[in-house]
C-alpha atoms as a PDB file:
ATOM      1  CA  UNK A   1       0.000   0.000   0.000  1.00  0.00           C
ATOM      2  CA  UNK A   2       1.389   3.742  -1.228  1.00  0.00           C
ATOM      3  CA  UNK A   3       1.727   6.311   0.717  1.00  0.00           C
ATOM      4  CA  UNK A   4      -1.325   7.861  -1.580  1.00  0.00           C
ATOM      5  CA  UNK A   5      -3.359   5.107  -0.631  1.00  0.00           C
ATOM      6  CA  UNK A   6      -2.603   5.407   2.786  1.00  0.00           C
ATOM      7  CA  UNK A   7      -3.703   9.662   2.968  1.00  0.00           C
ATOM      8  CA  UNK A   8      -6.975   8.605   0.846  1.00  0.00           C
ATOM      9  CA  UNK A   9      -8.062   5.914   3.221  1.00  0.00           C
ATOM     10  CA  UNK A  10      -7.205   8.530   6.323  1.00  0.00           C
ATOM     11  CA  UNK A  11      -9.022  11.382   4.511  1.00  0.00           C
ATOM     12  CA  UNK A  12     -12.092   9.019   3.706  1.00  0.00           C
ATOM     13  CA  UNK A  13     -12.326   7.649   7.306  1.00  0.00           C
ATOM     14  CA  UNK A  14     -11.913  11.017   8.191  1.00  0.00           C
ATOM     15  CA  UNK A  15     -15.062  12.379   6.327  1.00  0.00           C
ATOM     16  CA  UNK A  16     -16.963   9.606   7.810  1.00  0.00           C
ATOM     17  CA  UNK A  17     -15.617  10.318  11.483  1.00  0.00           C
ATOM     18  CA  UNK A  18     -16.887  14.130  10.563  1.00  0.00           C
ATOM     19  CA  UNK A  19     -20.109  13.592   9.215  1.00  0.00           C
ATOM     20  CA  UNK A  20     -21.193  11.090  12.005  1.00  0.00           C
ATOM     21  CA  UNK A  21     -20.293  13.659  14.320  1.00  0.00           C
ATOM     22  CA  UNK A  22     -22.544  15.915  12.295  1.00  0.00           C
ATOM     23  CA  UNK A  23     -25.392  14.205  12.425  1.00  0.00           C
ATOM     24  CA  UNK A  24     -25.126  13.200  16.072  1.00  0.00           C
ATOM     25  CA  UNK A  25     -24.348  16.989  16.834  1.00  0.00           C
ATOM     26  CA  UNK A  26     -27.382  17.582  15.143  1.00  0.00           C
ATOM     27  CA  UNK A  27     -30.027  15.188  16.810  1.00  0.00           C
ATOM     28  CA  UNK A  28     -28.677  16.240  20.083  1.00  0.00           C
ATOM     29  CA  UNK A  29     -29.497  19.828  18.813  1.00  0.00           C
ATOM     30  CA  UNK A  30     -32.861  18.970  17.783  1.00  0.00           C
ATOM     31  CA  UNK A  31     -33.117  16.791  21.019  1.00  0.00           C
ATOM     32  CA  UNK A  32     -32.224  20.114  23.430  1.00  0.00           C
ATOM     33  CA  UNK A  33     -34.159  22.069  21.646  1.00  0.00           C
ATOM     34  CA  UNK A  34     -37.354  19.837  21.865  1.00  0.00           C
ATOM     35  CA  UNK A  35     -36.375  19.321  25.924  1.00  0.00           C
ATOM     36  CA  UNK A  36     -36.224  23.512  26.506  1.00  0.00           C
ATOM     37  CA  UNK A  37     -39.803  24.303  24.622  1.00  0.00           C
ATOM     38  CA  UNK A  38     -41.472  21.382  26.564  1.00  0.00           C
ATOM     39  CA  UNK A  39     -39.612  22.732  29.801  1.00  0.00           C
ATOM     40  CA  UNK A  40     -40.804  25.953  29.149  1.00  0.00           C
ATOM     41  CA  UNK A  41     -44.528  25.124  28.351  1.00  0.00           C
ATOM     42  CA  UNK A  42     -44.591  22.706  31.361  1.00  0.00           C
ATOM     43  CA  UNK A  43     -42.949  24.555  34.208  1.00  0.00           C
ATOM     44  CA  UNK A  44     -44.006  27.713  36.130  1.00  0.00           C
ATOM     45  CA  UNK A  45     -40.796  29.215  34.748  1.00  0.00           C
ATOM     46  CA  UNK A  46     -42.069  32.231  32.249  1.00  0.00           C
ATOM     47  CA  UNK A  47     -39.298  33.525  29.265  1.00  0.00           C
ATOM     48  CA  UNK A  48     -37.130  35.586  30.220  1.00  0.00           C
ATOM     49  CA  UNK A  49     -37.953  39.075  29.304  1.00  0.00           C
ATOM     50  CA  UNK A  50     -36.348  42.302  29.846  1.00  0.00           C
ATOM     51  CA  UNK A  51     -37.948  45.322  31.955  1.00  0.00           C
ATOM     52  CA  UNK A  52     -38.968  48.215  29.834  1.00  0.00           C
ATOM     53  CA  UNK A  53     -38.216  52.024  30.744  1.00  0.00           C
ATOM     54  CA  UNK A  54     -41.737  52.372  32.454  1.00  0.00           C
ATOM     55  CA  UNK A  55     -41.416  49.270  34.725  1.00  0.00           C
ATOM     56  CA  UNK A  56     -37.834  49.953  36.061  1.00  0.00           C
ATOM     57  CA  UNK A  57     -39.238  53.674  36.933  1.00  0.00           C
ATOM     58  CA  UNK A  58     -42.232  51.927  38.584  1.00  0.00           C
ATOM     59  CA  UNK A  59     -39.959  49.326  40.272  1.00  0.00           C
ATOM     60  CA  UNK A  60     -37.599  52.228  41.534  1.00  0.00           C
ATOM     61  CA  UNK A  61     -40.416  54.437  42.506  1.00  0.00           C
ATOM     62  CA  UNK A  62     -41.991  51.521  44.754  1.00  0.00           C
ATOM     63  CA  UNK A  63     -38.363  50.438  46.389  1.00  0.00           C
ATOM     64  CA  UNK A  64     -38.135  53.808  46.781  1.00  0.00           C
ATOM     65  CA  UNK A  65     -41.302  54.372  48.884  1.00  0.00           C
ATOM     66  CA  UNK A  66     -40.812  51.795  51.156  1.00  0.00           C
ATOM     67  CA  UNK A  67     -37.850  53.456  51.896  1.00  0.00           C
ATOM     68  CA  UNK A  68     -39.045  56.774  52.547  1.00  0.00           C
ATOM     69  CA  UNK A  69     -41.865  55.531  54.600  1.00  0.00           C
ATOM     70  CA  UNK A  70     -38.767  53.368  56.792  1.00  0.00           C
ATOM     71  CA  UNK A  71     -36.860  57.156  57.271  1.00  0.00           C
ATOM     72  CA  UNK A  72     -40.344  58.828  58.083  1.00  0.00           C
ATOM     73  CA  UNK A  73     -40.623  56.140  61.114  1.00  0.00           C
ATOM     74  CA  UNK A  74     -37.188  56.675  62.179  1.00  0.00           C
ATOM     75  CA  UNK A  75     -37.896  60.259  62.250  1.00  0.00           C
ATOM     76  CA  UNK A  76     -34.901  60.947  59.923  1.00  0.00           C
ATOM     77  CA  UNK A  77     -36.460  63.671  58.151  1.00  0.00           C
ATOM     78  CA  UNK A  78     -33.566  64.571  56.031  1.00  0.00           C
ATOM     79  CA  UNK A  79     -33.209  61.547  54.124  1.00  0.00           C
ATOM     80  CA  UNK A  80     -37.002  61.787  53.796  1.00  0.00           C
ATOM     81  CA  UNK A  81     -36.637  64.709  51.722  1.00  0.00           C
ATOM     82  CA  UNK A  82     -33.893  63.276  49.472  1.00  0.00           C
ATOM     83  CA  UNK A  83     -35.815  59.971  48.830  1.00  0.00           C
ATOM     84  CA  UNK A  84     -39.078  61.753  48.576  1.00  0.00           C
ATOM     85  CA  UNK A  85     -37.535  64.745  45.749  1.00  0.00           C
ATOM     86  CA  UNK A  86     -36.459  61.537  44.146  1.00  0.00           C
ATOM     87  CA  UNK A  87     -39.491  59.947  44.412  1.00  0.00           C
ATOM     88  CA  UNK A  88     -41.026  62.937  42.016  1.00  0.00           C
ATOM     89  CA  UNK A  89     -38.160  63.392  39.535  1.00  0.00           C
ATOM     90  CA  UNK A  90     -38.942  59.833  38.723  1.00  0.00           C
ATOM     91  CA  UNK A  91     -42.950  60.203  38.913  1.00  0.00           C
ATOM     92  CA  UNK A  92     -42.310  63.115  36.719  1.00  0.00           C
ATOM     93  CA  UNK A  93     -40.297  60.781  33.908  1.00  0.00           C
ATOM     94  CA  UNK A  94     -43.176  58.478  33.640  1.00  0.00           C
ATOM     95  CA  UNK A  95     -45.474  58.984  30.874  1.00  0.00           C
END
């Protein structure tokens, strides 16, 4: 057996290696992917989704609150104020 014959019988197992690999890549892709829709249509998980402009503001605006009502009852009037001109800026950036 050449040296030739050799390289062609490496480079066909080779392609055969390679395209099993392929395919098997595939399936498992097709597999996940199957797995991850069902996952998501049978848990209590919900898609991820990102927080618009508005929401943050509201989320802010109601962290925000709690915290000026803690400084209210702690009588620290000061921080009060700060938190509560905050409080408006933000109301005021809401549509």
């Amino acid at each position: 057996m050449t040296e030739k014959d050799i390289a062609k019988i490496a480079e066909l197992t080779a392609k055969i290696v390679i395209d099993h690999i392929d395919a098997k890549q595939d399936e498992w892709n097709n597999d996940f992917e199957v797995n991850l829709e069902n996952f998501t249509v049978n848990s209590t998980m919900q898609p991820y989704k990102l927080l618009d402009e508005q929401e943050m503001l509201d989320i802010t605006i109601s962290e925000l609150t709690l915290k000026l009502n803690e400084a209210i009852a702690t009588e620290d009037y000061k921080l009060a104020n700060k938190i509560n001109s905050k409080i408006i800026e933000l109301k005021a950036k809401r549509k």
